[in-house]
PDB file of N, CA and C in Angstrom:
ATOM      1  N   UNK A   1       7.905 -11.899  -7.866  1.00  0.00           N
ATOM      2  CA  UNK A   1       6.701 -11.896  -7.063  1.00  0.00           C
ATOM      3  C   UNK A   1       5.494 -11.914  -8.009  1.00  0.00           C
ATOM      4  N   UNK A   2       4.699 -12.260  -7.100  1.00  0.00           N
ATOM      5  CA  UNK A   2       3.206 -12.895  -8.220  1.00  0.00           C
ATOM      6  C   UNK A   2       2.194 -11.708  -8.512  1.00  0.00           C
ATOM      7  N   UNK A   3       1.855 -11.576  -9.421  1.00  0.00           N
ATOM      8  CA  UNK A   3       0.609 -10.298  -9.789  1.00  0.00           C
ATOM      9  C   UNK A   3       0.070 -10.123  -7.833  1.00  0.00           C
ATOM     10  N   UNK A   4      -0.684 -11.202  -7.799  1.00  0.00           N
ATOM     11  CA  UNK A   4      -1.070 -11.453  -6.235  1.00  0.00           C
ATOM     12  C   UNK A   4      -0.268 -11.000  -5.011  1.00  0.00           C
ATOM     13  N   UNK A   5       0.531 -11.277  -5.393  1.00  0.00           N
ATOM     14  CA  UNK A   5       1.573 -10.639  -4.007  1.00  0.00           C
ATOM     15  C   UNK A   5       1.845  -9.232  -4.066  1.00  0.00           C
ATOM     16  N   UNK A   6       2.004  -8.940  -5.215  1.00  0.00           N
ATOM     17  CA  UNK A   6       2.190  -7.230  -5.501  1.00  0.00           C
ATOM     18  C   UNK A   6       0.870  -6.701  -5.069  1.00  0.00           C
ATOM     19  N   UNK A   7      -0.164  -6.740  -5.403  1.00  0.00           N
ATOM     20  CA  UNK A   7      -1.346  -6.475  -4.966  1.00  0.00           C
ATOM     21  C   UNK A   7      -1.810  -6.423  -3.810  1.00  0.00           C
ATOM     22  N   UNK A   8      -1.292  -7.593  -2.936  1.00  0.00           N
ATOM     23  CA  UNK A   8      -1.836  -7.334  -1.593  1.00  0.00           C
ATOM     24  C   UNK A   8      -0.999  -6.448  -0.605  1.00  0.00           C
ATOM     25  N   UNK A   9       0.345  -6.243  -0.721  1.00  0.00           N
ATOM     26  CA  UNK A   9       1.349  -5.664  -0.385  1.00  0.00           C
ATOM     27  C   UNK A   9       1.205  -4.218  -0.635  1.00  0.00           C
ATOM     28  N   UNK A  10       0.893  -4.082  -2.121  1.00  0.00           N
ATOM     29  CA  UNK A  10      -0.094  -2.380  -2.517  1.00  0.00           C
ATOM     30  C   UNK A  10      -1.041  -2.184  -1.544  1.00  0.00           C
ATOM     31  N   UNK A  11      -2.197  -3.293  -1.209  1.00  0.00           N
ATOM     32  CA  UNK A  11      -3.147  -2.980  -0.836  1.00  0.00           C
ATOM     33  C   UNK A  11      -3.149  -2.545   1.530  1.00  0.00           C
ATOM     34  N   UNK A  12      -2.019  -3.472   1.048  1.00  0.00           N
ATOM     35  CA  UNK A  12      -1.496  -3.011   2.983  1.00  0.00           C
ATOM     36  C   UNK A  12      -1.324  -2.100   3.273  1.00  0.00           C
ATOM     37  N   UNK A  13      -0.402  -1.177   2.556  1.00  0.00           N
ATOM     38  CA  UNK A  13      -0.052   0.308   2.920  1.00  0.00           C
ATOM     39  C   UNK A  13      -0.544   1.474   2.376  1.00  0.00           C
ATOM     40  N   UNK A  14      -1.949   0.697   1.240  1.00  0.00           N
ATOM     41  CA  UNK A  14      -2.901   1.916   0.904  1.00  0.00           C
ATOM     42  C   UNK A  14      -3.802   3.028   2.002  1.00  0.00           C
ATOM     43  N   UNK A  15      -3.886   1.916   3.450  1.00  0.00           N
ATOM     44  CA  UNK A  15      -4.675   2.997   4.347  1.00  0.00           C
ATOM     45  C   UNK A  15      -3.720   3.919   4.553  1.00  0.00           C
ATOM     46  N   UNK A  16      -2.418   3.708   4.968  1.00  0.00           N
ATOM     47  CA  UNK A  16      -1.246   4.464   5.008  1.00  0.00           C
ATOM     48  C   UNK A  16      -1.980   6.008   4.221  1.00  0.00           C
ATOM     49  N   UNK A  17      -1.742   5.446   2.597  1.00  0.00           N
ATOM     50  CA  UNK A  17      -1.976   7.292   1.636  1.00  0.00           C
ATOM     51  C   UNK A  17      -3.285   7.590   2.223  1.00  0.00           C
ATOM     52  N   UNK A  18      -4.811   7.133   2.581  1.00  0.00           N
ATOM     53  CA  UNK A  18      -5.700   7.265   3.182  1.00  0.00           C
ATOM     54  C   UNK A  18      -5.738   8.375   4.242  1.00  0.00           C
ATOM     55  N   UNK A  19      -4.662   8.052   5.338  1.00  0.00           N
ATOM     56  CA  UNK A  19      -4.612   8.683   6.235  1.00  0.00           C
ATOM     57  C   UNK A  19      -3.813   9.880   6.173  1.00  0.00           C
ATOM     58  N   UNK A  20      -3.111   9.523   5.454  1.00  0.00           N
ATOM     59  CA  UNK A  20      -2.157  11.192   5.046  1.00  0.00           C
ATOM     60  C   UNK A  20      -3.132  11.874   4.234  1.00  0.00           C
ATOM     61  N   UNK A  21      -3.744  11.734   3.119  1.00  0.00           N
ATOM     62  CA  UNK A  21      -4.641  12.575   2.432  1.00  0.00           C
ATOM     63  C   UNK A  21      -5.794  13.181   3.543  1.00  0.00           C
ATOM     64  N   UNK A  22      -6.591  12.066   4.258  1.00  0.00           N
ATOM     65  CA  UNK A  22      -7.500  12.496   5.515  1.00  0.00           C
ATOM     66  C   UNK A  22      -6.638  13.821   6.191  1.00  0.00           C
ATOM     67  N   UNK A  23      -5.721  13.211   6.787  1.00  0.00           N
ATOM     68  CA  UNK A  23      -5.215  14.449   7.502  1.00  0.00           C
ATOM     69  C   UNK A  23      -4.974  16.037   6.823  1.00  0.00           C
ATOM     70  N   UNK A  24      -4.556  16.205   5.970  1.00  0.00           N
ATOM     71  CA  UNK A  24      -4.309  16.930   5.241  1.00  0.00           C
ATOM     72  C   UNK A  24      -5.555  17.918   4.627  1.00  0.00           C
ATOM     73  N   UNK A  25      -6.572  16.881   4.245  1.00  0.00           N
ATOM     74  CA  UNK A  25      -7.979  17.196   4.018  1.00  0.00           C
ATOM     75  C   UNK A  25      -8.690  17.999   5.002  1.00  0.00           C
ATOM     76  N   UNK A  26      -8.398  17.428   6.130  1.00  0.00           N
ATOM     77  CA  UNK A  26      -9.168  17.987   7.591  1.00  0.00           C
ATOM     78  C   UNK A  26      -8.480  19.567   8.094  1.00  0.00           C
ATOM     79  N   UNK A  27      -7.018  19.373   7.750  1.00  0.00           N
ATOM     80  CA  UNK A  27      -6.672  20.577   8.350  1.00  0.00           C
ATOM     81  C   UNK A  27      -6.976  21.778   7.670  1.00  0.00           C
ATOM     82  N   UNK A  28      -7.317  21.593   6.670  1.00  0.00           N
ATOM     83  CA  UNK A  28      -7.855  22.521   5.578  1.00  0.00           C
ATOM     84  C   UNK A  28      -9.155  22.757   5.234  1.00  0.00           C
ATOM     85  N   UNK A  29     -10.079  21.884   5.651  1.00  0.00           N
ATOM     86  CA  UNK A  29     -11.492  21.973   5.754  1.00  0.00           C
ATOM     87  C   UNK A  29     -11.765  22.700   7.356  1.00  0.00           C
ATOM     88  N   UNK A  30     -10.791  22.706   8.205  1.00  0.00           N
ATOM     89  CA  UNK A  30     -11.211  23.167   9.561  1.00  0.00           C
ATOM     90  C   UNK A  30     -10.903  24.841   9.054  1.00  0.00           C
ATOM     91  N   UNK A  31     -10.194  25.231   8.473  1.00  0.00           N
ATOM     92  CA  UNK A  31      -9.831  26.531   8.050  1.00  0.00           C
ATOM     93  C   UNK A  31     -10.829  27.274   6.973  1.00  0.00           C
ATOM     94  N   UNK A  32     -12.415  26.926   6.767  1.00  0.00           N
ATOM     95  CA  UNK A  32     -13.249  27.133   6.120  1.00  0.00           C
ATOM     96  C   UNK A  32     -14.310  28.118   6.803  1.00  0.00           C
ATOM     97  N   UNK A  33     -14.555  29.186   6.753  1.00  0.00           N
ATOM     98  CA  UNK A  33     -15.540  29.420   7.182  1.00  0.00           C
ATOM     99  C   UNK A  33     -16.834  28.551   8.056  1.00  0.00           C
ATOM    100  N   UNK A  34     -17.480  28.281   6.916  1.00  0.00           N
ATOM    101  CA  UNK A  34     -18.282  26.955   7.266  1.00  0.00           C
ATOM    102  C   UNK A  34     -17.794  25.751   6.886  1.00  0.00           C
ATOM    103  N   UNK A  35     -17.190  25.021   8.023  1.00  0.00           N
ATOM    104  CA  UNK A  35     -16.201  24.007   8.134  1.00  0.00           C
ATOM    105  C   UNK A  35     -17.570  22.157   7.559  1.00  0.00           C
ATOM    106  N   UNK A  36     -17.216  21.181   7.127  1.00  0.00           N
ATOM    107  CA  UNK A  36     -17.679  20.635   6.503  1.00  0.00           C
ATOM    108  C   UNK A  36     -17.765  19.516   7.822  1.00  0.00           C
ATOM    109  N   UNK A  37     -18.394  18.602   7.567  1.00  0.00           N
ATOM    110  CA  UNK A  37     -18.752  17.580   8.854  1.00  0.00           C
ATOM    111  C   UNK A  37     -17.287  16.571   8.553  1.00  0.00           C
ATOM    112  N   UNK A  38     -16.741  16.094   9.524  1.00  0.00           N
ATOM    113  CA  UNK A  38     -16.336  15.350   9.580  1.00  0.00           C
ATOM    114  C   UNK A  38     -16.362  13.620   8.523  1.00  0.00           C
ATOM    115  N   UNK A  39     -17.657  13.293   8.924  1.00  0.00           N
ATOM    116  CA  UNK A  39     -18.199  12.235   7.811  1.00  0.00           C
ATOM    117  C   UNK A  39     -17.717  12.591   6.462  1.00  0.00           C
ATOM    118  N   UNK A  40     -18.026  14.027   6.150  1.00  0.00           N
ATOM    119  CA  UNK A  40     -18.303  14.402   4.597  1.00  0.00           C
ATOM    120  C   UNK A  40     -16.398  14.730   4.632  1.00  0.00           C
ATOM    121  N   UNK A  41     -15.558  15.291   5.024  1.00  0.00           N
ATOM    122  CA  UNK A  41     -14.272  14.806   4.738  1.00  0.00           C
ATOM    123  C   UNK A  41     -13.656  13.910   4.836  1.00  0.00           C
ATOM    124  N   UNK A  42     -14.264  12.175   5.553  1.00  0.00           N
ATOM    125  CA  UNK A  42     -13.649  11.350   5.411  1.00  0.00           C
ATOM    126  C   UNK A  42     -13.852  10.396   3.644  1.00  0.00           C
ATOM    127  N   UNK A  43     -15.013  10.746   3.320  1.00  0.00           N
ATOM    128  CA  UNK A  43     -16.085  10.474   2.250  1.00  0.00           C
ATOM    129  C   UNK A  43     -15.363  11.174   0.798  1.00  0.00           C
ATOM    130  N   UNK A  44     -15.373  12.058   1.409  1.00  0.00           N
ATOM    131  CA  UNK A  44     -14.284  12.722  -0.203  1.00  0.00           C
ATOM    132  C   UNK A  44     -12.879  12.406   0.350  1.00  0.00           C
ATOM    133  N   UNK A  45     -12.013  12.085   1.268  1.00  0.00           N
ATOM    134  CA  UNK A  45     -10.943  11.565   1.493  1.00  0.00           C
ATOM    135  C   UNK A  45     -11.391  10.147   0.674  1.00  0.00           C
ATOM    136  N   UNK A  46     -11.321   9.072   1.374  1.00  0.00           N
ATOM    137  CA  UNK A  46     -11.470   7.814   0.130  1.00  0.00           C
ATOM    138  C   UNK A  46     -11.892   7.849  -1.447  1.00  0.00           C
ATOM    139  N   UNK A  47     -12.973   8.909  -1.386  1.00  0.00           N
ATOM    140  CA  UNK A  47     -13.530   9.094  -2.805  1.00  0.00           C
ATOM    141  C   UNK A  47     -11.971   9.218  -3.488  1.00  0.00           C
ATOM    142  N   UNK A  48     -11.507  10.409  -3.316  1.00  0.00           N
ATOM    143  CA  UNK A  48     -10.047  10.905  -3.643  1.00  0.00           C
ATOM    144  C   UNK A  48      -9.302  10.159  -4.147  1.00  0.00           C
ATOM    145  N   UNK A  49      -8.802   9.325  -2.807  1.00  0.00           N
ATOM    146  CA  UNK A  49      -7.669   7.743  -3.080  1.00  0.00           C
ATOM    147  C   UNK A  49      -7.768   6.830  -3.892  1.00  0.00           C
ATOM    148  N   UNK A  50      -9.453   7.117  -4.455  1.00  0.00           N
ATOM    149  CA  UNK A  50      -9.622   5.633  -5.369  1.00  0.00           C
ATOM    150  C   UNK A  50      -9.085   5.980  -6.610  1.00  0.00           C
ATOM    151  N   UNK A  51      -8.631   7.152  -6.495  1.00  0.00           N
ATOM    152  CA  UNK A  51      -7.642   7.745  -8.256  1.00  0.00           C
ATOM    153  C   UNK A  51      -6.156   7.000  -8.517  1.00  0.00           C
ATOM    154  N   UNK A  52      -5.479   7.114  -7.406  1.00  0.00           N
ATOM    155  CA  UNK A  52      -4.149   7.261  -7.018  1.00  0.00           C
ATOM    156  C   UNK A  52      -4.133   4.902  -7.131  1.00  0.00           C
ATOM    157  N   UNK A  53      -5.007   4.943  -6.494  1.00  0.00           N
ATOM    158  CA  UNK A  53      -5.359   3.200  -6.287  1.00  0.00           C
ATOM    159  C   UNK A  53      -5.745   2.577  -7.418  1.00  0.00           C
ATOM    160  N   UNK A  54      -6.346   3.012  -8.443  1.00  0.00           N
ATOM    161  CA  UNK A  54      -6.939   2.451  -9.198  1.00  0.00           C
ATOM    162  C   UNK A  54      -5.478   3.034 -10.663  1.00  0.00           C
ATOM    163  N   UNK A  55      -4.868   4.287 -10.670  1.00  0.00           N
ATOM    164  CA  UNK A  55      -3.862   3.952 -11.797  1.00  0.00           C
ATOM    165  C   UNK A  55      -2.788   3.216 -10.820  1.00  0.00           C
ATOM    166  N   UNK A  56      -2.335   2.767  -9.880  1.00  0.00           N
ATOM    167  CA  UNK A  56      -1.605   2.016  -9.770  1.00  0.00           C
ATOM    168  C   UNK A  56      -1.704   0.551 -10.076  1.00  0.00           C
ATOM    169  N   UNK A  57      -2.931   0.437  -9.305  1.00  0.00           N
ATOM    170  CA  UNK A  57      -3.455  -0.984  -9.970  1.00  0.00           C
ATOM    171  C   UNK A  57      -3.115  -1.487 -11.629  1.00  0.00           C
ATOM    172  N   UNK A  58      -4.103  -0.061 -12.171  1.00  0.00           N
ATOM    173  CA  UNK A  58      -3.804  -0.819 -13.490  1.00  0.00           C
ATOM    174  C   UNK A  58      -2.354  -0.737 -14.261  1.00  0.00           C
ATOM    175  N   UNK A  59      -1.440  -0.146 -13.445  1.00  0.00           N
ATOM    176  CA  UNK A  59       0.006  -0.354 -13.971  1.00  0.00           C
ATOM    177  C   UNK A  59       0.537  -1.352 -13.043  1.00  0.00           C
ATOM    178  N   UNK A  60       0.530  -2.386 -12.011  1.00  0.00           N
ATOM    179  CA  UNK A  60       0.859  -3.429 -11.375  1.00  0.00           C
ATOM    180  C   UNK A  60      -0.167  -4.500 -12.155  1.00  0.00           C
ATOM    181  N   UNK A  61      -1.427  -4.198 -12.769  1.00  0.00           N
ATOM    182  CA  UNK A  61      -1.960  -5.519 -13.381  1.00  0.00           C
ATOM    183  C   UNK A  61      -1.724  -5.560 -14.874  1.00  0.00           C
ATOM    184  N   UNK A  62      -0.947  -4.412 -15.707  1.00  0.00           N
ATOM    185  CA  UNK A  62      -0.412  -4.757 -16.676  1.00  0.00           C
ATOM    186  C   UNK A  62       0.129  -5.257 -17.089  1.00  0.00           C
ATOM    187  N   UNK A  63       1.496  -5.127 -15.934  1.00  0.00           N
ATOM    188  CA  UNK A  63       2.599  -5.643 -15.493  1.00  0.00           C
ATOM    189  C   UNK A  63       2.676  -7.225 -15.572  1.00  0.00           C
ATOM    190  N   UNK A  64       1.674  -7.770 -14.736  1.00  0.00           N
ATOM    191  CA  UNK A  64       1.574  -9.273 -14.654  1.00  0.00           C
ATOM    192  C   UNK A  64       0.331 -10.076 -15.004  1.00  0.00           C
ATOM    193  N   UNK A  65      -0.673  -9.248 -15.801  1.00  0.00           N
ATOM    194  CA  UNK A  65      -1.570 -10.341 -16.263  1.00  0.00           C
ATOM    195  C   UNK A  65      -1.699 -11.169 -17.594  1.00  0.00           C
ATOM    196  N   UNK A  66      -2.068 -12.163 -17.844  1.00  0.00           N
ATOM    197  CA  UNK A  66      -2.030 -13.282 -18.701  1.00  0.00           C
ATOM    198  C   UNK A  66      -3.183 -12.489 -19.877  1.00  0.00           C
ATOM    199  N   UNK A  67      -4.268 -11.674 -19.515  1.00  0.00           N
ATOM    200  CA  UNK A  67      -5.620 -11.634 -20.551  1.00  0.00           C
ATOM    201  C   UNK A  67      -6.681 -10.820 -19.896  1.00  0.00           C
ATOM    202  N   UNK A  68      -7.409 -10.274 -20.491  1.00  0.00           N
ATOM    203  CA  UNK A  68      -7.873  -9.143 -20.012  1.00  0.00           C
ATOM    204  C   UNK A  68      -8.790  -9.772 -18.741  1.00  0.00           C
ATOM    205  N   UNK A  69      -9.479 -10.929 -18.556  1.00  0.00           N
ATOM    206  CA  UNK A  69     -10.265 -11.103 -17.406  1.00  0.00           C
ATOM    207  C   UNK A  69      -9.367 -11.291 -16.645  1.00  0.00           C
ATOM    208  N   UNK A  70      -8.271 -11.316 -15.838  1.00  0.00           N
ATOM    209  CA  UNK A  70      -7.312 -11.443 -14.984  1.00  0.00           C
ATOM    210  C   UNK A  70      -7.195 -10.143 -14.695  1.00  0.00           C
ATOM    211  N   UNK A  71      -7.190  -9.039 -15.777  1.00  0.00           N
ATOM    212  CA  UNK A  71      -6.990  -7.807 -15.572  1.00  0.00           C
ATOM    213  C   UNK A  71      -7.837  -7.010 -14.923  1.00  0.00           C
ATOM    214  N   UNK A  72      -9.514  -7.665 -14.911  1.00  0.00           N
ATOM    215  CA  UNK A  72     -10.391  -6.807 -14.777  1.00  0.00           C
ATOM    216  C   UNK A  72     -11.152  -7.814 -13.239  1.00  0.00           C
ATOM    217  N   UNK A  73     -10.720  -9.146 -12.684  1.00  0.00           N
ATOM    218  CA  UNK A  73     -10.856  -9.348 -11.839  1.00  0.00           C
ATOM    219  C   UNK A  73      -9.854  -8.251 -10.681  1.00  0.00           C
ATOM    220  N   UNK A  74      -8.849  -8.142 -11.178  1.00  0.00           N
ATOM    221  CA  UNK A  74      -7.412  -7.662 -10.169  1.00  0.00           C
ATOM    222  C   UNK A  74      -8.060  -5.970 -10.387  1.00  0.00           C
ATOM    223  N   UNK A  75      -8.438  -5.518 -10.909  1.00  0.00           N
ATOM    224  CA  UNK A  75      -8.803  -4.404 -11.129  1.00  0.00           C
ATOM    225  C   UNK A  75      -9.927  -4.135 -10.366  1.00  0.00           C
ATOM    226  N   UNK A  76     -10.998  -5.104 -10.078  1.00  0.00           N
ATOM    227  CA  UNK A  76     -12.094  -4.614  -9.504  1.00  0.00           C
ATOM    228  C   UNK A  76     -11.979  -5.086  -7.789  1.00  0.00           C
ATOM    229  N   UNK A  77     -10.729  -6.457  -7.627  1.00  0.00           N
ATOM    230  CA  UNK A  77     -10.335  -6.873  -6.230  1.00  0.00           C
ATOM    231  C   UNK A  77      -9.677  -5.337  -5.893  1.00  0.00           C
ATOM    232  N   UNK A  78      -8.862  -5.384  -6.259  1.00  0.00           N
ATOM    233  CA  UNK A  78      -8.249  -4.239  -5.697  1.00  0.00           C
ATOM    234  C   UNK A  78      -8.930  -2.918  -5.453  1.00  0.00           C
ATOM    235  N   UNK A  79     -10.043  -2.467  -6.009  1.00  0.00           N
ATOM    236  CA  UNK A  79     -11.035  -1.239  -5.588  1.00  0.00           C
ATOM    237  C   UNK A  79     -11.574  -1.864  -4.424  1.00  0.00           C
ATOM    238  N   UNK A  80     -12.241  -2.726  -4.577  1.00  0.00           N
ATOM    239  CA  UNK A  80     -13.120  -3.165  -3.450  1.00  0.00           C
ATOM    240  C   UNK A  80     -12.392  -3.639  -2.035  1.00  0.00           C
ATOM    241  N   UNK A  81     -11.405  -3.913  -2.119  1.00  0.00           N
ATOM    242  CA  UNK A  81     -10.783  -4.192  -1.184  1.00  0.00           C
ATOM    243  C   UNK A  81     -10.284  -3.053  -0.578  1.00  0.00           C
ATOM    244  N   UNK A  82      -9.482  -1.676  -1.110  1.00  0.00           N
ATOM    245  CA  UNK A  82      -9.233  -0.186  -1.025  1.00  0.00           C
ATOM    246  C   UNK A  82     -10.899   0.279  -0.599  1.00  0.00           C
ATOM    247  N   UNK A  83     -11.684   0.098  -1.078  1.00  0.00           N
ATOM    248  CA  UNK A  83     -12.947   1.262  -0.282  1.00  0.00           C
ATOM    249  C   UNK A  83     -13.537   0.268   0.925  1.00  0.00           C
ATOM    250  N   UNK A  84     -13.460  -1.077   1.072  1.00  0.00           N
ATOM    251  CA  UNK A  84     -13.783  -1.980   2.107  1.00  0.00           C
ATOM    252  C   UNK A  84     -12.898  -1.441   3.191  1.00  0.00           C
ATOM    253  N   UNK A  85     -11.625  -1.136   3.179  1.00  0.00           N
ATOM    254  CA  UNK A  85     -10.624  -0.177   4.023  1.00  0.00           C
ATOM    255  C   UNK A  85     -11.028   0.652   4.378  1.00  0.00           C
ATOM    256  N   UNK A  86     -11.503   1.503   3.395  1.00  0.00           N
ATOM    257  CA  UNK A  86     -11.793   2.746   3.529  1.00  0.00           C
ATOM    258  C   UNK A  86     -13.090   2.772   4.293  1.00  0.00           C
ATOM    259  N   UNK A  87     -14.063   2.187   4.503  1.00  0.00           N
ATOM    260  CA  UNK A  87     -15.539   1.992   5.223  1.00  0.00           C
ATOM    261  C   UNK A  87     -14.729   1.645   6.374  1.00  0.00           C
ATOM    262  N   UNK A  88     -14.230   0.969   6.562  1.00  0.00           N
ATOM    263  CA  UNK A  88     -13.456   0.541   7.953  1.00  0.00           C
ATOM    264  C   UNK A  88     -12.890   1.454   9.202  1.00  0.00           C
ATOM    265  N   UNK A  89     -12.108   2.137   7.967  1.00  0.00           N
ATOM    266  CA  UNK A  89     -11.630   3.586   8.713  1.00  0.00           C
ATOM    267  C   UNK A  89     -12.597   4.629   8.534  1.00  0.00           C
ATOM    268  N   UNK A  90     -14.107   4.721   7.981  1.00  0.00           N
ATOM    269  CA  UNK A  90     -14.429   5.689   8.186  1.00  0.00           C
ATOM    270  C   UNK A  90     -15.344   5.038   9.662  1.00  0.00           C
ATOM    271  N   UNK A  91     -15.327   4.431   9.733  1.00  0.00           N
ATOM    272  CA  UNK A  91     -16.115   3.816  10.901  1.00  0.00           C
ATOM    273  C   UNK A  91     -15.448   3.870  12.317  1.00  0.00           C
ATOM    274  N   UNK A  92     -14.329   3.865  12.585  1.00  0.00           N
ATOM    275  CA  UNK A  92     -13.297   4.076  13.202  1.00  0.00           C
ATOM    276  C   UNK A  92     -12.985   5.257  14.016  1.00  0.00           C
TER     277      UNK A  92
END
């Protein structure tokens, strides 16, 4: 499979970790005294994911790139495409 195909296939079931971290985030921010807005735990939820997204990336674009601008296009598609998700679902 092609650098490309691995990537978009990563990038399908990234809302997937999104939503498990969200959830997880929320049930534990509701258990706060002064509990945090909603917005502001979906906001550090994505902030979060872009860790987990971005070393995978760069171990799937190691994997298959030709030279470092291949590396650093696939590197910056793949963020932007993960927080373009992520605006999506915070909108949602």
């Amino acid at each position: 499979m092609t650098l490309f195909g691995r990537l978009v296939i990563f990038l399908l079931i990234s809302p997937l970790m999104l939503l498990a971290l969200h959830a997880v985030v929320s049930r534990l921010a509701q258990r706060r005294a002064a509990p945090p807005s909603a917005q502001l735990v979906c906001m550090a939820s994505i902030a979060v994911c872009n860790i987990p997204v971005a070393a995978i990336t760069v171990m799937l674009a190691l994997a298959g790139v030709d030279g470092p601008i291949e590396f650093v296009i696939a590197f910056f598609y793949s963020l932007m495409v993960f927080n373009l998700l992520g605006y999506s679902y915070f909108h949602v």
